[in-house]
Protein backbone atom coordinates (compact mmCIF):
# COMPACT_ATOMS: atom_id res chain seq x y z
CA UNK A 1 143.57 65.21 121.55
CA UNK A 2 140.28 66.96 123.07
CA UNK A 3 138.11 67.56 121.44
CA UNK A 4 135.56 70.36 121.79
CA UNK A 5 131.69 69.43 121.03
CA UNK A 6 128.82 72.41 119.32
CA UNK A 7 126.25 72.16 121.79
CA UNK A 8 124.23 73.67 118.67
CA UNK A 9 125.55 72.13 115.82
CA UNK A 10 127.02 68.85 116.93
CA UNK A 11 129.99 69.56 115.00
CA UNK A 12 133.67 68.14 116.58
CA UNK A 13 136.26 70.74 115.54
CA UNK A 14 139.45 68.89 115.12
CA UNK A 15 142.95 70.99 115.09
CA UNK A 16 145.67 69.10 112.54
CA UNK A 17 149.14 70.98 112.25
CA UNK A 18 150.71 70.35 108.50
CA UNK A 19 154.36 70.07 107.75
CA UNK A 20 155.50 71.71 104.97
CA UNK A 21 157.32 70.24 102.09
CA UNK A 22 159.35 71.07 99.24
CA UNK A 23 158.75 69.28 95.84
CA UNK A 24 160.03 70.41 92.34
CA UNK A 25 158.34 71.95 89.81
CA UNK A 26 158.12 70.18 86.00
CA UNK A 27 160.13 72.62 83.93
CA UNK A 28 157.70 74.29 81.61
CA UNK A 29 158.47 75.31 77.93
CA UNK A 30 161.15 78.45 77.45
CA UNK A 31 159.28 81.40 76.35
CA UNK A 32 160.72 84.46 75.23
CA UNK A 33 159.50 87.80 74.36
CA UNK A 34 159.90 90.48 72.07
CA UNK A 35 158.18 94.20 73.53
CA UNK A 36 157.79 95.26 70.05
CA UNK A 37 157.00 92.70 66.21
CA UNK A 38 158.72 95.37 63.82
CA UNK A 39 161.16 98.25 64.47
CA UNK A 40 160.45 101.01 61.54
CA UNK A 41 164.31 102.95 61.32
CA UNK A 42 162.42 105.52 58.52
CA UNK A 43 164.67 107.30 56.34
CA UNK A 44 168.64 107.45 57.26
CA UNK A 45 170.97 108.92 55.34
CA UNK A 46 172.97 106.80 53.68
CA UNK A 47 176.18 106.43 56.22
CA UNK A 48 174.69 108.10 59.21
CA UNK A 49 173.22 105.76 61.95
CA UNK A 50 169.81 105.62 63.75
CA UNK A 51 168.69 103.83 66.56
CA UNK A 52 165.60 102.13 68.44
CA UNK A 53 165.11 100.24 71.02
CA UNK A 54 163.49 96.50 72.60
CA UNK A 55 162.94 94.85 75.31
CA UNK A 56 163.46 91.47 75.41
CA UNK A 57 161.91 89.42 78.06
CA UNK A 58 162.18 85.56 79.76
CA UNK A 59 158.25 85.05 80.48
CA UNK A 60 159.14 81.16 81.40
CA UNK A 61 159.67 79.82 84.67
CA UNK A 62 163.14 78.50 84.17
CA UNK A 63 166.34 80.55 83.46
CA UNK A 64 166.83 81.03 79.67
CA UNK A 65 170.74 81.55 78.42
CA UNK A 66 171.19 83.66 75.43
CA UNK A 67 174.35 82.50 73.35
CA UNK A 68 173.85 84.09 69.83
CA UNK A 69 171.69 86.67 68.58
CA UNK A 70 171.52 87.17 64.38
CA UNK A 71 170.78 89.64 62.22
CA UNK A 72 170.04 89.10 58.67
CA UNK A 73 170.95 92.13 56.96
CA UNK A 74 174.63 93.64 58.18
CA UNK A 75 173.07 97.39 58.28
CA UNK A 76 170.98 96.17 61.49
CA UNK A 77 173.39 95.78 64.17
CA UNK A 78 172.32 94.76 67.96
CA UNK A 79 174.11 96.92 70.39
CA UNK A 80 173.91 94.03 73.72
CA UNK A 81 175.87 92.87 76.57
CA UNK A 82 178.95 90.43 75.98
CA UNK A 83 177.48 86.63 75.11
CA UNK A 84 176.18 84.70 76.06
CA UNK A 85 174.12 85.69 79.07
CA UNK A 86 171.54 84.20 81.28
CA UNK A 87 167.90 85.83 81.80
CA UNK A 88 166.06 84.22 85.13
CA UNK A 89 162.57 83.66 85.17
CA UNK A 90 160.76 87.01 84.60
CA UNK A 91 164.04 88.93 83.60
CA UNK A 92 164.25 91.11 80.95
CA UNK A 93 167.06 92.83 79.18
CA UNK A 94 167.08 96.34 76.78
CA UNK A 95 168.56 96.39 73.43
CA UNK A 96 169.59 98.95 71.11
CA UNK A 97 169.30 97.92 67.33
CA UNK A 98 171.23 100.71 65.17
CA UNK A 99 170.47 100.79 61.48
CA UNK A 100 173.37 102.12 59.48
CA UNK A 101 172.62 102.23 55.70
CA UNK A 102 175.56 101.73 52.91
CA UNK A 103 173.31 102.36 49.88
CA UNK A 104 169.48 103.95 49.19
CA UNK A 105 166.65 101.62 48.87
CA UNK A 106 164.62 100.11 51.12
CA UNK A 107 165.80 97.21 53.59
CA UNK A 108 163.84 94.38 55.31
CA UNK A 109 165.96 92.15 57.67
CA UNK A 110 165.06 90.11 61.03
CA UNK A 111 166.83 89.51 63.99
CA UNK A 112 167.17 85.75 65.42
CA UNK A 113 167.51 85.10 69.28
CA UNK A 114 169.38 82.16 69.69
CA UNK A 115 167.57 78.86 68.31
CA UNK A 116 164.09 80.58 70.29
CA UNK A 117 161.20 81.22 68.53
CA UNK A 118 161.88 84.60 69.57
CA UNK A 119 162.66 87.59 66.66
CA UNK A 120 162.26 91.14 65.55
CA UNK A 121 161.19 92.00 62.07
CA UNK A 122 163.59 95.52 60.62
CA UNK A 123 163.05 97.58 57.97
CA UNK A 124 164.27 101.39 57.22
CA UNK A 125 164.91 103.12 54.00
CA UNK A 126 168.88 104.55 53.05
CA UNK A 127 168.39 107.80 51.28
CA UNK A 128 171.01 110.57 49.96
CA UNK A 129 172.19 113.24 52.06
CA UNK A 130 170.44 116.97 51.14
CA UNK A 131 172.24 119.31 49.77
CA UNK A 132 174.31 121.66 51.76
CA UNK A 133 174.07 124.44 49.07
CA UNK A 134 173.13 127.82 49.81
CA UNK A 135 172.38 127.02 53.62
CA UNK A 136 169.57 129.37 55.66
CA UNK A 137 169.15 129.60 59.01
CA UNK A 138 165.30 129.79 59.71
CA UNK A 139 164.00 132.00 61.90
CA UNK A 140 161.29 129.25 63.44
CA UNK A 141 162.13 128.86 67.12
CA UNK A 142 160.14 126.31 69.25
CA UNK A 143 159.85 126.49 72.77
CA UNK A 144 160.76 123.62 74.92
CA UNK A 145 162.86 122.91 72.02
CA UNK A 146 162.53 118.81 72.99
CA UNK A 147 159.59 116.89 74.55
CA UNK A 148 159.73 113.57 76.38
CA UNK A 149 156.70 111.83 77.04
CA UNK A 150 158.24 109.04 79.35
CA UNK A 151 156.30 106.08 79.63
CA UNK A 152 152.76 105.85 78.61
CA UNK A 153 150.91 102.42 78.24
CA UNK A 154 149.85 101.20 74.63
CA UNK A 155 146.37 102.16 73.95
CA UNK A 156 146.67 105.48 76.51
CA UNK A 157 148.37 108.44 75.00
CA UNK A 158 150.40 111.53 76.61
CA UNK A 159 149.70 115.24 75.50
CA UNK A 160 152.06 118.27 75.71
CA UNK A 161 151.97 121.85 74.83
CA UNK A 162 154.55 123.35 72.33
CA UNK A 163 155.07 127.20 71.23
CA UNK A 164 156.40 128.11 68.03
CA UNK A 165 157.81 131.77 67.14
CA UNK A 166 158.79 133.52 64.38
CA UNK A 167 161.38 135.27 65.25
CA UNK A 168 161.71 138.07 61.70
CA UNK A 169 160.69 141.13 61.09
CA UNK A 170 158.39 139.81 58.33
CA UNK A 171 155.87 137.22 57.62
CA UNK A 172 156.82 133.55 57.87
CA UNK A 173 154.83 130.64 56.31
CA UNK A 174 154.94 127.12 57.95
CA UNK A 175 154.17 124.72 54.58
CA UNK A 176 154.74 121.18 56.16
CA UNK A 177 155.66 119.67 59.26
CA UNK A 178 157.11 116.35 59.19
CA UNK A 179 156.46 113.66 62.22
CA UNK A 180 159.37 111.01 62.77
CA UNK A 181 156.62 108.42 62.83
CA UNK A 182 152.50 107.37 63.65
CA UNK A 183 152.93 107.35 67.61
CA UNK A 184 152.62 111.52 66.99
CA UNK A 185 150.31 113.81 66.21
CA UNK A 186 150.02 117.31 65.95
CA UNK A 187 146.92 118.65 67.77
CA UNK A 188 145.90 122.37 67.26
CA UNK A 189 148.10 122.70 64.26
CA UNK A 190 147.29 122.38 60.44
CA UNK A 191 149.02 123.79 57.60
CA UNK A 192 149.64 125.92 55.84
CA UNK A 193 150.27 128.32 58.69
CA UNK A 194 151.36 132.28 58.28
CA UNK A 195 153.17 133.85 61.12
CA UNK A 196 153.30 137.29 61.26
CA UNK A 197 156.54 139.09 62.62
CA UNK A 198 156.98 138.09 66.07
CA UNK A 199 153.80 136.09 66.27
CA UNK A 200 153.46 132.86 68.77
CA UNK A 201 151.27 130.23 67.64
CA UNK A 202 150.74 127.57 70.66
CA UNK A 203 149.60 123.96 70.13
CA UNK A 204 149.69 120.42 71.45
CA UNK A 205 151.45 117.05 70.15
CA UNK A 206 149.95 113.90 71.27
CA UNK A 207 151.88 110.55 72.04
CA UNK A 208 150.17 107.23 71.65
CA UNK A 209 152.42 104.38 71.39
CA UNK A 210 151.07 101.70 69.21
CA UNK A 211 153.98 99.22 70.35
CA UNK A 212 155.80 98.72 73.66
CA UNK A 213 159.22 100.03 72.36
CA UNK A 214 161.08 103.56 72.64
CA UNK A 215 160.26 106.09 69.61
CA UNK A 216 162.41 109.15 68.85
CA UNK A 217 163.05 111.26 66.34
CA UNK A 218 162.61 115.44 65.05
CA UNK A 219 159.86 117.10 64.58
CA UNK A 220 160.76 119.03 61.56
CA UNK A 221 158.75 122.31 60.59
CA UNK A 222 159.23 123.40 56.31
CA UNK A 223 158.84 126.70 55.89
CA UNK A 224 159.23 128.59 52.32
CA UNK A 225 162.59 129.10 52.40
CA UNK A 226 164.52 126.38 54.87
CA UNK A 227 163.84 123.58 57.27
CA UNK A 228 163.85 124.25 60.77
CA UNK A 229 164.15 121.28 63.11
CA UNK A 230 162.31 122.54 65.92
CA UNK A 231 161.96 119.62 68.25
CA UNK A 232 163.24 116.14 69.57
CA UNK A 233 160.30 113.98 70.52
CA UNK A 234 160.80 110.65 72.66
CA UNK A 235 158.79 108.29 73.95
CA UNK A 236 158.10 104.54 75.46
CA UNK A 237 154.99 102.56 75.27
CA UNK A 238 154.98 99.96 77.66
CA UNK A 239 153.01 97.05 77.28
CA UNK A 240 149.21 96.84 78.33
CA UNK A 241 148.83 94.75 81.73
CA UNK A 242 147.21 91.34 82.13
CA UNK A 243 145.50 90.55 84.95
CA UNK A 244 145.16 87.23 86.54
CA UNK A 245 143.28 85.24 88.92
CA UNK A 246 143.59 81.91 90.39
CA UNK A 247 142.08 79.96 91.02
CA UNK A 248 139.00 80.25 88.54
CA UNK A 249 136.38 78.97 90.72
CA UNK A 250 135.98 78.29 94.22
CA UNK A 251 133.96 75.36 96.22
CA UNK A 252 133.04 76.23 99.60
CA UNK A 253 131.41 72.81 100.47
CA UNK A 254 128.46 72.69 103.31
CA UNK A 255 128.24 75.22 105.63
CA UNK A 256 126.10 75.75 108.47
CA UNK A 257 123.21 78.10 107.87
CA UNK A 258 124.57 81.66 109.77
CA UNK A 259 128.68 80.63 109.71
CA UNK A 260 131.68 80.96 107.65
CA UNK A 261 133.70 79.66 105.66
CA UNK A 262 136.76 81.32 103.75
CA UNK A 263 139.04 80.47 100.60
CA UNK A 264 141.74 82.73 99.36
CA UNK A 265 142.66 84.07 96.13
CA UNK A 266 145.28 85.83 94.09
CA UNK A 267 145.16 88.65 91.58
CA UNK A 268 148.48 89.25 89.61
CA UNK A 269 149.93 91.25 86.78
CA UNK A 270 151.70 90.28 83.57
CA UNK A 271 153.13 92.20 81.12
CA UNK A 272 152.37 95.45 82.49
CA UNK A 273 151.35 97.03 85.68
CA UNK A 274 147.57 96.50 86.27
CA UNK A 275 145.04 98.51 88.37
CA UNK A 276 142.10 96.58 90.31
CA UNK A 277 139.78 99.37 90.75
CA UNK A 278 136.57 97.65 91.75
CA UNK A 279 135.21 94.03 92.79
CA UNK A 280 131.86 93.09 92.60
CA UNK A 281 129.70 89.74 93.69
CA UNK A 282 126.74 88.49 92.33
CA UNK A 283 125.05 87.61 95.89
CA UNK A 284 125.38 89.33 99.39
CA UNK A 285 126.41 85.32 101.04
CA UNK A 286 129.65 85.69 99.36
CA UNK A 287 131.50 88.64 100.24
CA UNK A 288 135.28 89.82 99.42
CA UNK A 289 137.63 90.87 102.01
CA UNK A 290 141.52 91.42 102.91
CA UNK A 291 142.13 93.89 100.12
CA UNK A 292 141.56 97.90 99.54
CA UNK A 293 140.82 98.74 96.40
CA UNK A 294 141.92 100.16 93.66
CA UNK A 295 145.59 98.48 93.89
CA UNK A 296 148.17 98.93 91.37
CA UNK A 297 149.82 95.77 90.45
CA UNK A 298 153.13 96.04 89.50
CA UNK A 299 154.12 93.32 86.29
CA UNK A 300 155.14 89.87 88.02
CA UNK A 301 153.60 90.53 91.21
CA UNK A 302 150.33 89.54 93.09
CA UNK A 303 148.38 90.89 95.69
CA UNK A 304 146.24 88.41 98.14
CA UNK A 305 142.33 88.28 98.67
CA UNK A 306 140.10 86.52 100.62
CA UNK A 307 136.07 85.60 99.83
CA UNK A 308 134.07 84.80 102.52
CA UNK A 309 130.70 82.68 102.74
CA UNK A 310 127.80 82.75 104.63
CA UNK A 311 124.78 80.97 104.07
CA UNK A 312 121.41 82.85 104.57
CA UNK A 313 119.27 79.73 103.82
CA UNK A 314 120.10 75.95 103.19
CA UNK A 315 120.52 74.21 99.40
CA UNK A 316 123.10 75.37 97.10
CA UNK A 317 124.54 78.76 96.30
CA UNK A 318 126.13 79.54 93.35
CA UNK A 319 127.81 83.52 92.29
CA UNK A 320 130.57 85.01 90.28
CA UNK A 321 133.38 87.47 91.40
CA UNK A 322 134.06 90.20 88.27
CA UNK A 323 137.26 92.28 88.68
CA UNK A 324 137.15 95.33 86.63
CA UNK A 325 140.64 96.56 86.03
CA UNK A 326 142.75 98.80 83.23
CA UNK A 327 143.94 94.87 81.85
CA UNK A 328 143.94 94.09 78.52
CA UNK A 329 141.04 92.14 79.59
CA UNK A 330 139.47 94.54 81.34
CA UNK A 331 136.65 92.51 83.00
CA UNK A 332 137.77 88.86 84.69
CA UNK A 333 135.22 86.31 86.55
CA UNK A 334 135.42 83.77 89.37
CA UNK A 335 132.92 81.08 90.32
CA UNK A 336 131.66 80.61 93.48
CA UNK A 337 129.49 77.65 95.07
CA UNK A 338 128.79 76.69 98.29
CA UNK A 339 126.06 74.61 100.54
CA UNK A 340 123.99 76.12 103.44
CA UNK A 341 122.65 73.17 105.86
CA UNK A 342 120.42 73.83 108.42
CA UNK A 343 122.55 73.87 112.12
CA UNK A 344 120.43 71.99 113.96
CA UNK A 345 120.58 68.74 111.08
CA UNK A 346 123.92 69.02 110.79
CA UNK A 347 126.26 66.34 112.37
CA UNK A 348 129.98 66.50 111.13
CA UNK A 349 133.65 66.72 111.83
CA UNK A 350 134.99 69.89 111.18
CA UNK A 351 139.09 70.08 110.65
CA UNK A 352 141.10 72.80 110.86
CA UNK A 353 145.40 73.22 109.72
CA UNK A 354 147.85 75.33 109.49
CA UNK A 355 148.68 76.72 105.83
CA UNK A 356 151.78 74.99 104.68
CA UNK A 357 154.98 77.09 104.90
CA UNK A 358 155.66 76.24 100.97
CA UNK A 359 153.73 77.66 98.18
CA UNK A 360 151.11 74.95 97.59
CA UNK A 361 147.75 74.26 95.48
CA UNK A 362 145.54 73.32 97.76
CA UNK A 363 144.82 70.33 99.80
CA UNK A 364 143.44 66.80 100.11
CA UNK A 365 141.77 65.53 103.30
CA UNK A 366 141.95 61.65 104.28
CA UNK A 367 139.83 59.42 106.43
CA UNK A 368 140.28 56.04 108.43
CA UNK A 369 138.15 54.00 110.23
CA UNK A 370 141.72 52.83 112.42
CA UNK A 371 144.47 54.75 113.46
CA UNK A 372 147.17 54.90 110.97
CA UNK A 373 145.13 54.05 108.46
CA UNK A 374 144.52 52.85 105.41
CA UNK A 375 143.39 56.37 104.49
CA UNK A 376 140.88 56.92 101.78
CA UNK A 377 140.77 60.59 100.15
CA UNK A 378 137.16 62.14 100.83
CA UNK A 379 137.44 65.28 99.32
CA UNK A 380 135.79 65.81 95.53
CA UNK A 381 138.59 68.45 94.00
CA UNK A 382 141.79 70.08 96.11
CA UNK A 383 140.28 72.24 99.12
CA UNK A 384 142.42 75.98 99.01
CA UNK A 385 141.38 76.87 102.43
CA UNK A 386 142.30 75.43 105.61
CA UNK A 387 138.75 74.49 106.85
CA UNK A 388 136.96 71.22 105.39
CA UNK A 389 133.94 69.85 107.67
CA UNK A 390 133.32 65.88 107.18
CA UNK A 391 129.42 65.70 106.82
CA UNK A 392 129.11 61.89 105.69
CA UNK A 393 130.00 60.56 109.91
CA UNK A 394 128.02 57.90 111.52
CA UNK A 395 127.06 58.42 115.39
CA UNK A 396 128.75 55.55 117.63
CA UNK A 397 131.98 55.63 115.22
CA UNK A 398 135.56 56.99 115.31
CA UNK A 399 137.26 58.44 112.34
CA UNK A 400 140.88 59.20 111.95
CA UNK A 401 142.05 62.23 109.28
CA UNK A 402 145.09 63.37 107.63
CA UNK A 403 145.89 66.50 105.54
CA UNK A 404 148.47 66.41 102.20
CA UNK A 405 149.35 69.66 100.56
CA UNK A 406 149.57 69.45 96.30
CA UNK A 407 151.48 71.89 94.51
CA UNK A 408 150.98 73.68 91.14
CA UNK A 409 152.30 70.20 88.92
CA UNK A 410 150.22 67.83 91.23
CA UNK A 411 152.64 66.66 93.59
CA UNK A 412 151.40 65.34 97.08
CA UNK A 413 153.51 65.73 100.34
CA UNK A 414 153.78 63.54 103.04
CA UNK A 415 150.36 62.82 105.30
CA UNK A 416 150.14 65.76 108.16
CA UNK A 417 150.17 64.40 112.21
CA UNK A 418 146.88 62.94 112.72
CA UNK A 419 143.69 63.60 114.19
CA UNK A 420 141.02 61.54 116.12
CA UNK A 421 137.31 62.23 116.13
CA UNK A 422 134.48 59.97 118.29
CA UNK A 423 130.62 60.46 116.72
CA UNK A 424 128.42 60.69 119.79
């Protein structure tokens, strides 16, 4: 192989191509989900059913299979597909749980996912059904008569407008209004409120989800005389987003006062969809690149990013890399080092690969004094670019390198072809 020579530099640039390889990964401990800890049912009549809804998810990396799911009170019932059933890594599946009461009181029960460590705490009250006496139409009218709020993330909320009328000739006094649970709120509204004939009154009701689960139920408005049920509310709250990095820190080695070097990085979403809306670095030498921001990151998938280093002055550089992003953790931080050395001092071997074609770590880089080897590893910690420049060469000698990829559980492949480079 030729190699080129840095009139400037003295650096040999050395080309190595690496094979890729395929190793497995260690199985890693099941891990199962539940989008909400308790499902409140409220108060049910006693033989009429209600329902919520869950989400249960497979956050492992191996497929989990579902055989039995139990419930330890009979009133809570999990509406599912037939058993068992498999969820792959990252899968999730929706449930219905229906609470049908049989008596009043109050019931607590909890529902078992297989032998997981996964469950679902249930309670709801059974209560007697109201008198049908003497029934009265009211003459409350709301306008939309339902609201959905679709999805909104926990911790956000979701407003919407609502018009109530009384449609009479008379007067009409609103004494209570009754919200099907916490995640609503009137806004604009406060009781008691009169209505004269024909009046409008317009306010707002506010959705904010304090668990990722579905919520529905009526929005019932009491006035003096009869209960109106004026509107169906429903809405999800989706979990809040995690955002990830890897890897945490990021070793540049010695670079050449005025070039550069680059390592890549990745930025993914858990749980929820995550938005990146602003990078910043502590010191102009390292610089991100290779992704527009702000970037919405839909849950289980990554976007790539590249930093970039460039020595101003020689000795050692160190920086961070903060990510500011709607996460749960809304603030996340790299480390970043690297060594400028002056160009003109600097004798070396520089080697170059291609990226292997399997989804890999990073790398180690091996040395010989013969062809074929013995090879000794001269690399301090795995390199996750494709760049590494040998510094510690003697003039007068030949050296002999080989690249190995290492995957996620440590795994090394096979040595790459090798490469020859003579020290003048």
């Amino acid at each position: 192989m030729k190699l080129p020579r840095l009139a400037s530099s003295c650096l040999l640039y050395c080309g190595i191509i690496l094979v890729g390889f395929s190793v497995p990964l260690t199985a890693l401990a099941t891990e199962l989900k539940v989008s909400a800890k308790d499902l409140y049912f409220g108060n049910v009549v006693v033989g009429q059913t209600r329902s919520r809804s869950a989400t249960l998810r497979n956050t492992s990396r191996k497929a989990v299979k579902i055989s039995s799911i139990h419930s330890s009170a009979p009133v809570f019932v999990v509406s599912h597909r037939k058993l068992p059933f498999t969820l792959q890594a990252g899968q999730h599946v929706a449930l219905e749980i229906r609470f049908r009461p049989v008596a009043e009181g109050h019931i607590n029960g909890r529902i078992a996912f297989d032998k997981t460590a996964a469950s679902l705490a249930v309670h709801g009250s059974g209560v007697k059904e109201p008198s049908k006496a003497a029934p009265h139409q009211s003459a409350l009218r709301a306008n939309p008569s339902s609201l959905s709020f679709g999805n909104v993330q926990v911790g956000d909320s979701a407003l919407l407008p609502m018009v109530v009328t009384n449609t009479r000739s008379s007067s009409i006094t609103i004494s209570e209004v009754r919200i099907p649970s916490a995640d609503f709120s009137l806004v604009g509204l406060s009781t008691p409120l009169t209505l004269e004939a024909r009046q409008s009154f317009t306010f707002s009701i506010n959705f904010a989800p304090q668990t990722a689960t579905t919520m529905s139920g009526d929005l019932t408005f009491v006035d003096h005389r009869s209960e109106a049920v004026g509107i169906m509310l429903r809405g999800t709250g989706t979990a809040v987003g995690q955002l990830g990095d890897a890897p945490a820190t990021m070793n540049f080695g010695n670079v050449a006062v005025g070039e550069r070097a680059s390592r890549s990085g990745i930025l993914s979403a858990t749980e929820g969809s995550v938005t990146v809306n602003s990078v910043v670095s502590s010191s102009p030498e390292f610089v991100v690149s290779g992704i527009s921001l702000p970037v919405t990151i839909a849950a289980g998938h990554s976007v790539p990013y590249t930093v970039n280093f460039t020595p101003q002055q020689g000795g050692t550089a160190f920086a961070s890399l903060s990510f500011v992003s709607s996460g749960s953790d809304s603030k996340i931080s790299e480390s970043l080092t690297g060594g400028g050395v002056a160009a003109e001092a600097n004798q070396g071997v520089v080697l170059s690969w291609n990226p292997s074609t399997s989804q890999v770590a990073g790398y180690n880089v091996y040395r010989s004094g013969q062809s074929g080897g013995p090879y000794a590893k001269i690399n301090n910690q795995l390199d996750n670019g494709t760049t590494y420049t040998d510094t510690s060469v003697s003039p007068g000698q030949t050296y002999y390198y080989v690249i190995a990829a290492v995957n996620s559980t440590g795994q090394q492949s096979t040595y790459s072809n090798q490469a020859q480079a003579a020290i003048p």
